[in-house]
N, C-alpha and C. Protein backbone atom coordinates (compact mmCIF):
# COMPACT_ATOMS: atom_id res chain seq x y z
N UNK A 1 -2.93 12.94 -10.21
CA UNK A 1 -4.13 13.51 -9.62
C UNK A 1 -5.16 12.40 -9.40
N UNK A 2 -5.98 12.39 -8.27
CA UNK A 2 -7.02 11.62 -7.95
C UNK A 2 -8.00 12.26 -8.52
N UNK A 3 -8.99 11.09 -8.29
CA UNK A 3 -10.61 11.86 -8.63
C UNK A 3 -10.91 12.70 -7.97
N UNK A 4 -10.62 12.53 -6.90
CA UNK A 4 -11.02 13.87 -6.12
C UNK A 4 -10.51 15.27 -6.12
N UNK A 5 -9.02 14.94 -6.65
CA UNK A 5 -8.86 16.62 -7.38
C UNK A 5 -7.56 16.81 -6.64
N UNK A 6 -7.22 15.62 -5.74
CA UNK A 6 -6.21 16.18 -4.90
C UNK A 6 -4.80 15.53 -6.05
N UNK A 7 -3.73 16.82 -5.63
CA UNK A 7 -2.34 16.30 -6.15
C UNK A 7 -1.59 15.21 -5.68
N UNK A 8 -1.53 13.97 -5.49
CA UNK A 8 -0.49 12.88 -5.10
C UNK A 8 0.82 12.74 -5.67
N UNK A 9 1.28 12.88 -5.36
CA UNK A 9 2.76 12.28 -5.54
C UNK A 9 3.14 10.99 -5.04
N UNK A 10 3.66 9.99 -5.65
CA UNK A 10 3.98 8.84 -5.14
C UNK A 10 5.46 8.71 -5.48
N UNK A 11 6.19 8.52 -4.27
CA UNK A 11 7.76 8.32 -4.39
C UNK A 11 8.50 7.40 -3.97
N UNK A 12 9.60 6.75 -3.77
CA UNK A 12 10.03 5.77 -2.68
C UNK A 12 10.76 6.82 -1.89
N UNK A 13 10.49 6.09 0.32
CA UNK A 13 10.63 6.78 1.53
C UNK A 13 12.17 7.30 0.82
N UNK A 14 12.64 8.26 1.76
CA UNK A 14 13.54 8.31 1.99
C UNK A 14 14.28 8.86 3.82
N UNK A 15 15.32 8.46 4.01
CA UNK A 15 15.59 8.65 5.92
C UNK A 15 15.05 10.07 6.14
N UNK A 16 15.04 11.17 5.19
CA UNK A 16 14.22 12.20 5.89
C UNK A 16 12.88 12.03 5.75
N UNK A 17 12.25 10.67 5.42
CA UNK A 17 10.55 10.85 5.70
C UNK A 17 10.27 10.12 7.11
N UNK A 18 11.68 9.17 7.44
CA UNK A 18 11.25 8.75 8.57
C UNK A 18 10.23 9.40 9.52
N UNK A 19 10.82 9.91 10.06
CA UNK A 19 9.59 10.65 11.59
C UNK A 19 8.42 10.89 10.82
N UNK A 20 8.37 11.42 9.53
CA UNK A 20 6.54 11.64 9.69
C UNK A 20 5.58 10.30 8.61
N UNK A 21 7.24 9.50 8.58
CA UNK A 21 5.98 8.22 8.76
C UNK A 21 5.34 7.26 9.97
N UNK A 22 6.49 7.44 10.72
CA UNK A 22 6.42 7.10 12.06
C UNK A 22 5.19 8.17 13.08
N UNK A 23 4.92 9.32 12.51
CA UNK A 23 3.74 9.44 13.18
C UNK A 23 2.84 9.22 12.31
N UNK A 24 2.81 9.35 11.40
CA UNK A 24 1.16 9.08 10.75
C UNK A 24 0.81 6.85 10.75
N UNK A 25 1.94 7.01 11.21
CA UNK A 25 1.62 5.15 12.02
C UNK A 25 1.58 4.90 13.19
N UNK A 26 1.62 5.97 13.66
CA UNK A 26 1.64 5.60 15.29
C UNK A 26 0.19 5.97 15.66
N UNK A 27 -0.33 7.50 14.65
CA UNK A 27 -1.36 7.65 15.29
C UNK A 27 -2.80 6.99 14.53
N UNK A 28 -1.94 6.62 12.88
CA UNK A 28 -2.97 5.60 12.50
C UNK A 28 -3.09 4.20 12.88
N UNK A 29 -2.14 3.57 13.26
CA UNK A 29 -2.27 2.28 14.01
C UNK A 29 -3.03 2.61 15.34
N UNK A 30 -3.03 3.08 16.27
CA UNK A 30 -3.55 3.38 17.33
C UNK A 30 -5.37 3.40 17.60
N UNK A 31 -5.14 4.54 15.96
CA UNK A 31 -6.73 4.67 15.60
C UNK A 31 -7.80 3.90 15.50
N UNK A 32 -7.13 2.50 14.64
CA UNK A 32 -7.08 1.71 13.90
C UNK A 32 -7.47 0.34 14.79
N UNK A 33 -6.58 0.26 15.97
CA UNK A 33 -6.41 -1.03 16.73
C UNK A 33 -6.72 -0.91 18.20
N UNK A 34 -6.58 0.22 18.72
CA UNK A 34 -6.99 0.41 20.26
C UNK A 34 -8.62 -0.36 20.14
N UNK A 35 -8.13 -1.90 21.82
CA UNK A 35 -9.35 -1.74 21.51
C UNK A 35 -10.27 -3.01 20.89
N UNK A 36 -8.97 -3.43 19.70
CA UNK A 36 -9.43 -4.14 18.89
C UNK A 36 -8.32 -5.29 18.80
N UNK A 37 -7.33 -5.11 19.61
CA UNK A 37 -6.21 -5.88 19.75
C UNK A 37 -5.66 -6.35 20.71
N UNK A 38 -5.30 -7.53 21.18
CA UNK A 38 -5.06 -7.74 22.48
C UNK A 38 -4.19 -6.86 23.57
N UNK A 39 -4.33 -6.32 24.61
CA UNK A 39 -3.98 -5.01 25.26
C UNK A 39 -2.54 -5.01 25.52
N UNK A 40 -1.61 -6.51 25.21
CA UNK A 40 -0.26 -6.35 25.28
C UNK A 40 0.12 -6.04 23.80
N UNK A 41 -0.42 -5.73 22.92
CA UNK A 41 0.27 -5.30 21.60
C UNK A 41 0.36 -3.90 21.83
N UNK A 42 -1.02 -3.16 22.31
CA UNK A 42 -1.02 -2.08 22.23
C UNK A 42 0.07 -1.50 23.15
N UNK A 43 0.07 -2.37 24.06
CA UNK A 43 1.10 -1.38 25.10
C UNK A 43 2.12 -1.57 24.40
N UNK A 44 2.81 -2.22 23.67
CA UNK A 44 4.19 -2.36 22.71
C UNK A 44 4.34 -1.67 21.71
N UNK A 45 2.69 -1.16 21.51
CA UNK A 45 3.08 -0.05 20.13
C UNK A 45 3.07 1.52 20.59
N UNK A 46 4.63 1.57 21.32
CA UNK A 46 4.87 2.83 21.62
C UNK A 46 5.49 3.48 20.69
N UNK A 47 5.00 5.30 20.99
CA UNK A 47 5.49 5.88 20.15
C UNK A 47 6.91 6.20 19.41
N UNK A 48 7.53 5.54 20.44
CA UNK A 48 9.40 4.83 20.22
C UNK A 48 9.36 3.73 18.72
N UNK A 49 8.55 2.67 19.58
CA UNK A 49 8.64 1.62 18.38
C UNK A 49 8.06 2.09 17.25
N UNK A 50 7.18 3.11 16.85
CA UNK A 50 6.78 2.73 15.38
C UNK A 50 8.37 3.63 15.03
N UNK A 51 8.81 4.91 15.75
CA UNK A 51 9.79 5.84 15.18
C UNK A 51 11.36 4.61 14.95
N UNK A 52 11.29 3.51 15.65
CA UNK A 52 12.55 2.37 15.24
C UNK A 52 12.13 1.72 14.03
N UNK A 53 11.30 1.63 13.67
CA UNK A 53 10.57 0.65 12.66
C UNK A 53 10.23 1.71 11.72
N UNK A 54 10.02 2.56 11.35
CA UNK A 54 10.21 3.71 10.43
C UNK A 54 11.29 3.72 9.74
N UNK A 55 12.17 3.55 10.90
CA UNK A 55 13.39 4.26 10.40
C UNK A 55 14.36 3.15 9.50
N UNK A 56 13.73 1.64 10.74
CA UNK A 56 14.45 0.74 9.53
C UNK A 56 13.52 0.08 8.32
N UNK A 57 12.78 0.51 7.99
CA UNK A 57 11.60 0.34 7.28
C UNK A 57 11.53 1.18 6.21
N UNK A 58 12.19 2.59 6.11
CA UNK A 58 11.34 3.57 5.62
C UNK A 58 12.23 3.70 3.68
N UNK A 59 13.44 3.04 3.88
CA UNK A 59 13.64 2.76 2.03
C UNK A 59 12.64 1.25 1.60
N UNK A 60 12.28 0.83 2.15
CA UNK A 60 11.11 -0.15 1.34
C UNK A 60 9.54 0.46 1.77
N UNK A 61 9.30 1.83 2.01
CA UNK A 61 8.22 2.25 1.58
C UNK A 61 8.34 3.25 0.58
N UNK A 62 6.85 3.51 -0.24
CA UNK A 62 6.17 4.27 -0.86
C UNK A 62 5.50 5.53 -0.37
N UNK A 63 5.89 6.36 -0.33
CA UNK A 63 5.18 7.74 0.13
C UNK A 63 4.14 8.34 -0.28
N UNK A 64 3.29 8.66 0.04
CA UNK A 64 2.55 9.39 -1.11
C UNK A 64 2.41 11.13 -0.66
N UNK A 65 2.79 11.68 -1.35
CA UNK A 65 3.35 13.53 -1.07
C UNK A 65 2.13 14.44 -1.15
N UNK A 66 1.72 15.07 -0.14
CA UNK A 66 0.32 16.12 -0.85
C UNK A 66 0.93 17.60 -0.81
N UNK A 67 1.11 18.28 -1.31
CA UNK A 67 1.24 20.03 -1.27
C UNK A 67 2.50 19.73 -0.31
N UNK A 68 3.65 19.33 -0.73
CA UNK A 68 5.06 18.77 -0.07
C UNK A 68 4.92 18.17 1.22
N UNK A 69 3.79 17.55 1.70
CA UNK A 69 3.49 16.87 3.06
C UNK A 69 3.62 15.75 2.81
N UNK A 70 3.83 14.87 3.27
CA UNK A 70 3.77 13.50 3.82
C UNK A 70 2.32 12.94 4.09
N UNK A 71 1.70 12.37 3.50
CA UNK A 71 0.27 12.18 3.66
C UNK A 71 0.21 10.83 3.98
N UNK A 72 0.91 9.85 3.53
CA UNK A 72 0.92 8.31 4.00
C UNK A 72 1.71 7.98 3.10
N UNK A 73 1.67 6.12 3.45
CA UNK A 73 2.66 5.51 2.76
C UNK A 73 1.88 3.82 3.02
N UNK A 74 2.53 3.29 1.87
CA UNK A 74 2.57 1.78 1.84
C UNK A 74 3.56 0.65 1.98
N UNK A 75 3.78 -0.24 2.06
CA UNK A 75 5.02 -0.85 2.37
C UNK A 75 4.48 -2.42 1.93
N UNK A 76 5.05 -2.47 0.60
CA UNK A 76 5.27 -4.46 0.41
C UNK A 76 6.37 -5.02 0.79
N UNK A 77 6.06 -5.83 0.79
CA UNK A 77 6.97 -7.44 1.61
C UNK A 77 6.65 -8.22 0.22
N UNK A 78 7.18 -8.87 -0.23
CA UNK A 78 6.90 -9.67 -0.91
C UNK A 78 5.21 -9.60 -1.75
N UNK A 79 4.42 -10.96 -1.48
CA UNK A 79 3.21 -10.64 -2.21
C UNK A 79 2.25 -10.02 -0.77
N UNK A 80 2.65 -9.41 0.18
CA UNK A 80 1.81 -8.97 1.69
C UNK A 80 1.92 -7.66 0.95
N UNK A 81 0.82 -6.82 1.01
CA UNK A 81 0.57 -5.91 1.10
C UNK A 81 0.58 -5.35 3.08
N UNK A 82 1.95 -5.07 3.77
CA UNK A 82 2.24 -5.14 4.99
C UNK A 82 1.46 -3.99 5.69
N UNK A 83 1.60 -2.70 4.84
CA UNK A 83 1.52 -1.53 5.49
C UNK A 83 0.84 -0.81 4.54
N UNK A 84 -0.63 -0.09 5.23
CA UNK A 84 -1.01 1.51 4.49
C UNK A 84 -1.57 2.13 5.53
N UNK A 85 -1.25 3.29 5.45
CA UNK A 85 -1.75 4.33 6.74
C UNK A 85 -1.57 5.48 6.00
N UNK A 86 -3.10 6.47 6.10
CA UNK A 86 -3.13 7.69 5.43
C UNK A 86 -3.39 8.60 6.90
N UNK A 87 -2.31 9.94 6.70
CA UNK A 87 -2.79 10.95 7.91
C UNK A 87 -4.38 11.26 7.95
N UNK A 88 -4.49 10.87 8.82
CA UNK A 88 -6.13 11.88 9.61
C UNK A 88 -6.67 12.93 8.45
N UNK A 89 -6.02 13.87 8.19
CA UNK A 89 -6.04 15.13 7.35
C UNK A 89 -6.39 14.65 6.05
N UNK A 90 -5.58 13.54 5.31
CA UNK A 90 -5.84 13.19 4.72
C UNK A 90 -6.67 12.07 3.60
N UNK A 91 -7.48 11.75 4.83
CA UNK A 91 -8.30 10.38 4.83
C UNK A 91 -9.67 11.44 3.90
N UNK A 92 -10.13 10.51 2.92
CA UNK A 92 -11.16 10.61 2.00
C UNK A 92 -11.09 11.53 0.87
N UNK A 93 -9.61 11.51 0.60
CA UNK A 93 -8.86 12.90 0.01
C UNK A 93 -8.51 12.06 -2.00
N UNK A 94 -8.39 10.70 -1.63
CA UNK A 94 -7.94 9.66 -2.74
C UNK A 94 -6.21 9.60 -2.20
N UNK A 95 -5.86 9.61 -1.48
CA UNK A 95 -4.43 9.27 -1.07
C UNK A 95 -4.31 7.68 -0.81
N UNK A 96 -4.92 6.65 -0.23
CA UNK A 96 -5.50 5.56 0.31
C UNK A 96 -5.56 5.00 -1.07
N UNK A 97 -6.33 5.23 -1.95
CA UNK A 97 -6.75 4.81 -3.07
C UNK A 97 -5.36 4.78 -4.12
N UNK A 98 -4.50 5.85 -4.15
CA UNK A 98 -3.55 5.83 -4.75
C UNK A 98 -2.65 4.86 -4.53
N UNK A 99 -2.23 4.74 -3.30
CA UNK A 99 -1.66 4.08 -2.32
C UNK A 99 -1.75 2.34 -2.71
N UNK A 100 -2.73 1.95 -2.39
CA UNK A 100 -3.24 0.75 -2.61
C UNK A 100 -3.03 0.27 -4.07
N UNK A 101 -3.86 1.22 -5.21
CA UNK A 101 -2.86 0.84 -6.38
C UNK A 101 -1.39 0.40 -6.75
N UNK A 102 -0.65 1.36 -6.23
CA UNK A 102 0.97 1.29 -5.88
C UNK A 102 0.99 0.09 -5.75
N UNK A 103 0.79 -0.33 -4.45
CA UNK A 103 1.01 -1.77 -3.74
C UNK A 103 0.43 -2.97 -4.75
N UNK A 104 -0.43 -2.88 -5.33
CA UNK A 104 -0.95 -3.70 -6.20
C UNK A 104 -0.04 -4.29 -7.04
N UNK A 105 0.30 -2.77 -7.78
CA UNK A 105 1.79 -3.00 -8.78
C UNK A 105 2.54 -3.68 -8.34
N UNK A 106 3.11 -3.29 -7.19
CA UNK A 106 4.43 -3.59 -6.99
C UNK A 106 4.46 -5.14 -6.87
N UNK A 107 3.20 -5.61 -5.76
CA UNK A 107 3.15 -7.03 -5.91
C UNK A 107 3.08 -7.72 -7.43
N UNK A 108 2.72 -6.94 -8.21
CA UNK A 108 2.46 -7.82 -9.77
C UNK A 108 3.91 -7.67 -10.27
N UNK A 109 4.55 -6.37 -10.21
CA UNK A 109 5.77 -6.36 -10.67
C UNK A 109 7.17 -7.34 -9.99
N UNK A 110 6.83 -7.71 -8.76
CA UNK A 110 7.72 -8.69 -8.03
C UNK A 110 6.87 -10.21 -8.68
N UNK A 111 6.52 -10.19 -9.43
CA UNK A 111 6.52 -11.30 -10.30
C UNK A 111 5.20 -12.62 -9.40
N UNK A 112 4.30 -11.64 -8.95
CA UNK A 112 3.08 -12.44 -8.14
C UNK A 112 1.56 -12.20 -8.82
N UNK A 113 0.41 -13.70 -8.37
CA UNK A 113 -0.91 -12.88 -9.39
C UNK A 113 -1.46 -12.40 -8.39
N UNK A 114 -1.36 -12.40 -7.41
CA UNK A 114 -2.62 -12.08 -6.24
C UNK A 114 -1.89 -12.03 -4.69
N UNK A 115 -1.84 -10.52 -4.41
CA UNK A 115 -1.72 -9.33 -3.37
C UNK A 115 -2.50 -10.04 -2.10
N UNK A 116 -2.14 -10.26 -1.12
CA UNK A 116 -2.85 -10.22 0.20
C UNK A 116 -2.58 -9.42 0.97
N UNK A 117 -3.49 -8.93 2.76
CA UNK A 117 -3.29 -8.34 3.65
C UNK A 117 -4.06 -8.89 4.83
N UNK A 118 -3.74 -8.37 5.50
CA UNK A 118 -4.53 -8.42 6.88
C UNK A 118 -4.83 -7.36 7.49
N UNK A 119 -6.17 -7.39 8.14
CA UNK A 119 -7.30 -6.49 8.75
C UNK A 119 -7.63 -6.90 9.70
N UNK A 120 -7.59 -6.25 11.31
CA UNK A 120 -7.66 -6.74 12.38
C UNK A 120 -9.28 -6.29 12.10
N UNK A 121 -9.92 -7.82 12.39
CA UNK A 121 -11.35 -8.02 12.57
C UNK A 121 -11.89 -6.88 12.60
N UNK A 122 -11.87 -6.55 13.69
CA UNK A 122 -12.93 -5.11 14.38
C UNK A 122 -12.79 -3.79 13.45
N UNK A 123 -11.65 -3.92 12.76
CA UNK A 123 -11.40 -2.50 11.57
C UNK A 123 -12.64 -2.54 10.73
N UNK A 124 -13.57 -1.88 10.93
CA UNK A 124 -15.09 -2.10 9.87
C UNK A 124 -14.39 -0.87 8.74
N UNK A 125 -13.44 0.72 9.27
CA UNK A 125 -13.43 1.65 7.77
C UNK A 125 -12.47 1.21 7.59
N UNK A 126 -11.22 0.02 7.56
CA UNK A 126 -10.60 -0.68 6.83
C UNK A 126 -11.12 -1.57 6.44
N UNK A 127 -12.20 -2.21 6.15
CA UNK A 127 -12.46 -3.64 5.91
C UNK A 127 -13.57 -3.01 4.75
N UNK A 128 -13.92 -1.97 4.77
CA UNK A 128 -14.96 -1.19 3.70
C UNK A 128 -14.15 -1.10 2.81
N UNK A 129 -13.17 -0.41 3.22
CA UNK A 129 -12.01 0.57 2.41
C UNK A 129 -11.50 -0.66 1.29
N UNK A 130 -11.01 -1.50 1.70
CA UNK A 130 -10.30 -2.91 0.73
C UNK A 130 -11.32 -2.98 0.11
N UNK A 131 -12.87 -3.62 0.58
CA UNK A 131 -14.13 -4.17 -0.13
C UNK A 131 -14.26 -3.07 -1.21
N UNK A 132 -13.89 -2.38 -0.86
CA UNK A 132 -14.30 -0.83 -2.08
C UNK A 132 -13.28 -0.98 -3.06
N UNK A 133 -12.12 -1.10 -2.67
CA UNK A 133 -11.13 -1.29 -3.80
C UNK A 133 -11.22 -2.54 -4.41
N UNK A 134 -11.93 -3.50 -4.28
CA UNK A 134 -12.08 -5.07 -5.08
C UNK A 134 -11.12 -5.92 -4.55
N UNK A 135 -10.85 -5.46 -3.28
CA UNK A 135 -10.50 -6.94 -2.42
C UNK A 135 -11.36 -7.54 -1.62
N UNK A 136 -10.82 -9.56 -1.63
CA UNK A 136 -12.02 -10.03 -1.35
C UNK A 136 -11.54 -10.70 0.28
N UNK A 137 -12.48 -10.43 0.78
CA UNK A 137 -12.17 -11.23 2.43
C UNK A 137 -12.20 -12.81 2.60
N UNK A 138 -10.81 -13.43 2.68
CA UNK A 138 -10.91 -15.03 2.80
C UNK A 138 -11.55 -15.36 3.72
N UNK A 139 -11.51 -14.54 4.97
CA UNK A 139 -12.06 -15.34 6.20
C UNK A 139 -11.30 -14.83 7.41
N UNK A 140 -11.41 -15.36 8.50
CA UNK A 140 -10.63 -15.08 9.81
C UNK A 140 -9.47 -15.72 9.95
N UNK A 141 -8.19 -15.05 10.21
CA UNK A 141 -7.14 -16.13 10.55
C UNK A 141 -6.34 -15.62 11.54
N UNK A 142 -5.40 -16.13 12.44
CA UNK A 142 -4.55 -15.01 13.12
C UNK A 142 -3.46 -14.85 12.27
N UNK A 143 -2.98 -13.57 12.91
CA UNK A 143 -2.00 -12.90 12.50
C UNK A 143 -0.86 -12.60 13.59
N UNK A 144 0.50 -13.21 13.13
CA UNK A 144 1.60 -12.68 14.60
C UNK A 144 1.91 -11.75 14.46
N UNK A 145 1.56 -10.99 15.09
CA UNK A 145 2.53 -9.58 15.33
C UNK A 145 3.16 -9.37 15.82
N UNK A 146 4.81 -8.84 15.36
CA UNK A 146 5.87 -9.02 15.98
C UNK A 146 5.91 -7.77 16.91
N UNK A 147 6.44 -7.66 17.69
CA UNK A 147 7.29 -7.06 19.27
C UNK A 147 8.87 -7.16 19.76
N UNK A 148 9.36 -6.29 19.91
CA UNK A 148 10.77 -7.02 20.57
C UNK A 148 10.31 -7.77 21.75
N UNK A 149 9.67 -8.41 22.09
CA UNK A 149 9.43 -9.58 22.73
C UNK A 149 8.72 -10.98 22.19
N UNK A 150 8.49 -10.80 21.22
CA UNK A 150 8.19 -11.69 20.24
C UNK A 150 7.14 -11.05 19.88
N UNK A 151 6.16 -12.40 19.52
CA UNK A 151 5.17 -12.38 18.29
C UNK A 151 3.77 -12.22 19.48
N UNK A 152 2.69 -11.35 19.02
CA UNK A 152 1.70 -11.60 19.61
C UNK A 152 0.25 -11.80 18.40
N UNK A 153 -0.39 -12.85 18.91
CA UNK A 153 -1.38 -13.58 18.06
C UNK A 153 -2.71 -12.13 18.27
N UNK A 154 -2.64 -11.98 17.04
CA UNK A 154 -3.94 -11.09 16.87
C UNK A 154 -5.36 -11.80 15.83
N UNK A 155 -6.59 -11.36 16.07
CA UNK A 155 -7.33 -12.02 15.13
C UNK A 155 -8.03 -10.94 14.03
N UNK A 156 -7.78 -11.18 12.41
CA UNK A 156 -7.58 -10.45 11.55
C UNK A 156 -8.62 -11.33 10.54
N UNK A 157 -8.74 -10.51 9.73
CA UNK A 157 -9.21 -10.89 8.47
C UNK A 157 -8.33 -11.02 7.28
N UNK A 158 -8.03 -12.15 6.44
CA UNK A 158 -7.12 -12.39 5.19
C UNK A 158 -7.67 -11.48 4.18
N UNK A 159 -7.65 -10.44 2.89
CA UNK A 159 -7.77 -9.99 2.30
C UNK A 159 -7.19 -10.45 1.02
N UNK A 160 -7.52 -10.58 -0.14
CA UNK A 160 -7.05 -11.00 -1.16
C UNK A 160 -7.32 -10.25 -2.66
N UNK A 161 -6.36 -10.24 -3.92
CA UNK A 161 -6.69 -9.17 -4.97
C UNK A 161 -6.09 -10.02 -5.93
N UNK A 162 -6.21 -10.44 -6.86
CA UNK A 162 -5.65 -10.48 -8.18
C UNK A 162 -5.32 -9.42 -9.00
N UNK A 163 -3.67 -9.83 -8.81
CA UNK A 163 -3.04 -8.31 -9.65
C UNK A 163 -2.83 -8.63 -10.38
């Protein structure tokens, strides 16, 4: 349970969470980056690609479950904190907050002291959201973001945590 009262469940994905992690990333990335990202990423982040990248993605995420829904998920890489996206519905609920803990762990438990991420610049309720949880902003750096056409240079903010 969060502070806020809501029930979380935190699980690892499994292939039937695919699709509704693939939308709650398609329409939270979208949310998130339209806008704020150079206009050939966005056109690459079709609603196809996040549902391919879900799907091969979705046993190295973390789920987090509300009233048997799918509310979001996180995804480490190593010490990158890669991926968090909470549904719409569920934003200011403590799902995000749960979430982020998770990821914390997991980076400390893969045998690291300090968690990073990246925040595309212009994200001000992601860049609150970290600052609120006691991560600290290194500075500006780019970030490649991959495409099946390669990598496209985005400009982000480094995020950093001692776990």
């Amino acid at each position: 349970m969060t502070s806020s009262g809501t029930d979380v469940l935190l699980r690892a994905g499994t292939d039937q969470d695919a699709n509704a992690i693939a939308d709650i990333w398609h329409r939270g990335w979208h949310d998130g980056h339209d806008g704020l990202v150079p206009p050939e990423l966005v056109e690459a982040r079709t609603e196809e690609s996040f549902t391919r990248r879900a799907r091969a993605k979705v046993e190295d995420t973390t789920v987090a479950v509300v009233e048997g829904e799918i509310a979001g998920f996180v995804l480490v890489a190593d010490d990158e904190v890669e991926l968090v996206f909470v549904s719409s519905a569920h934003r200011g609920t403590g799902v995000a907050p749960a979430l982020i803990r998770a990821a914390e762990r997991q980076v400390g438990e893969a045998g690291y002291s300090t968690a990073w991420l990246a925040v595309v610049a212009g994200n001000a309720r992601a860049r609150a959201f970290y600052e609120r949880s006691g991560w600290v902003d290194e500075g500006p750096f780019t970030y490649d973001a991959d495409t099946e056409n390669g990598s496209i240079a985005v400009p982000c903010h480094r995020y950093v945590k001692d776990v």
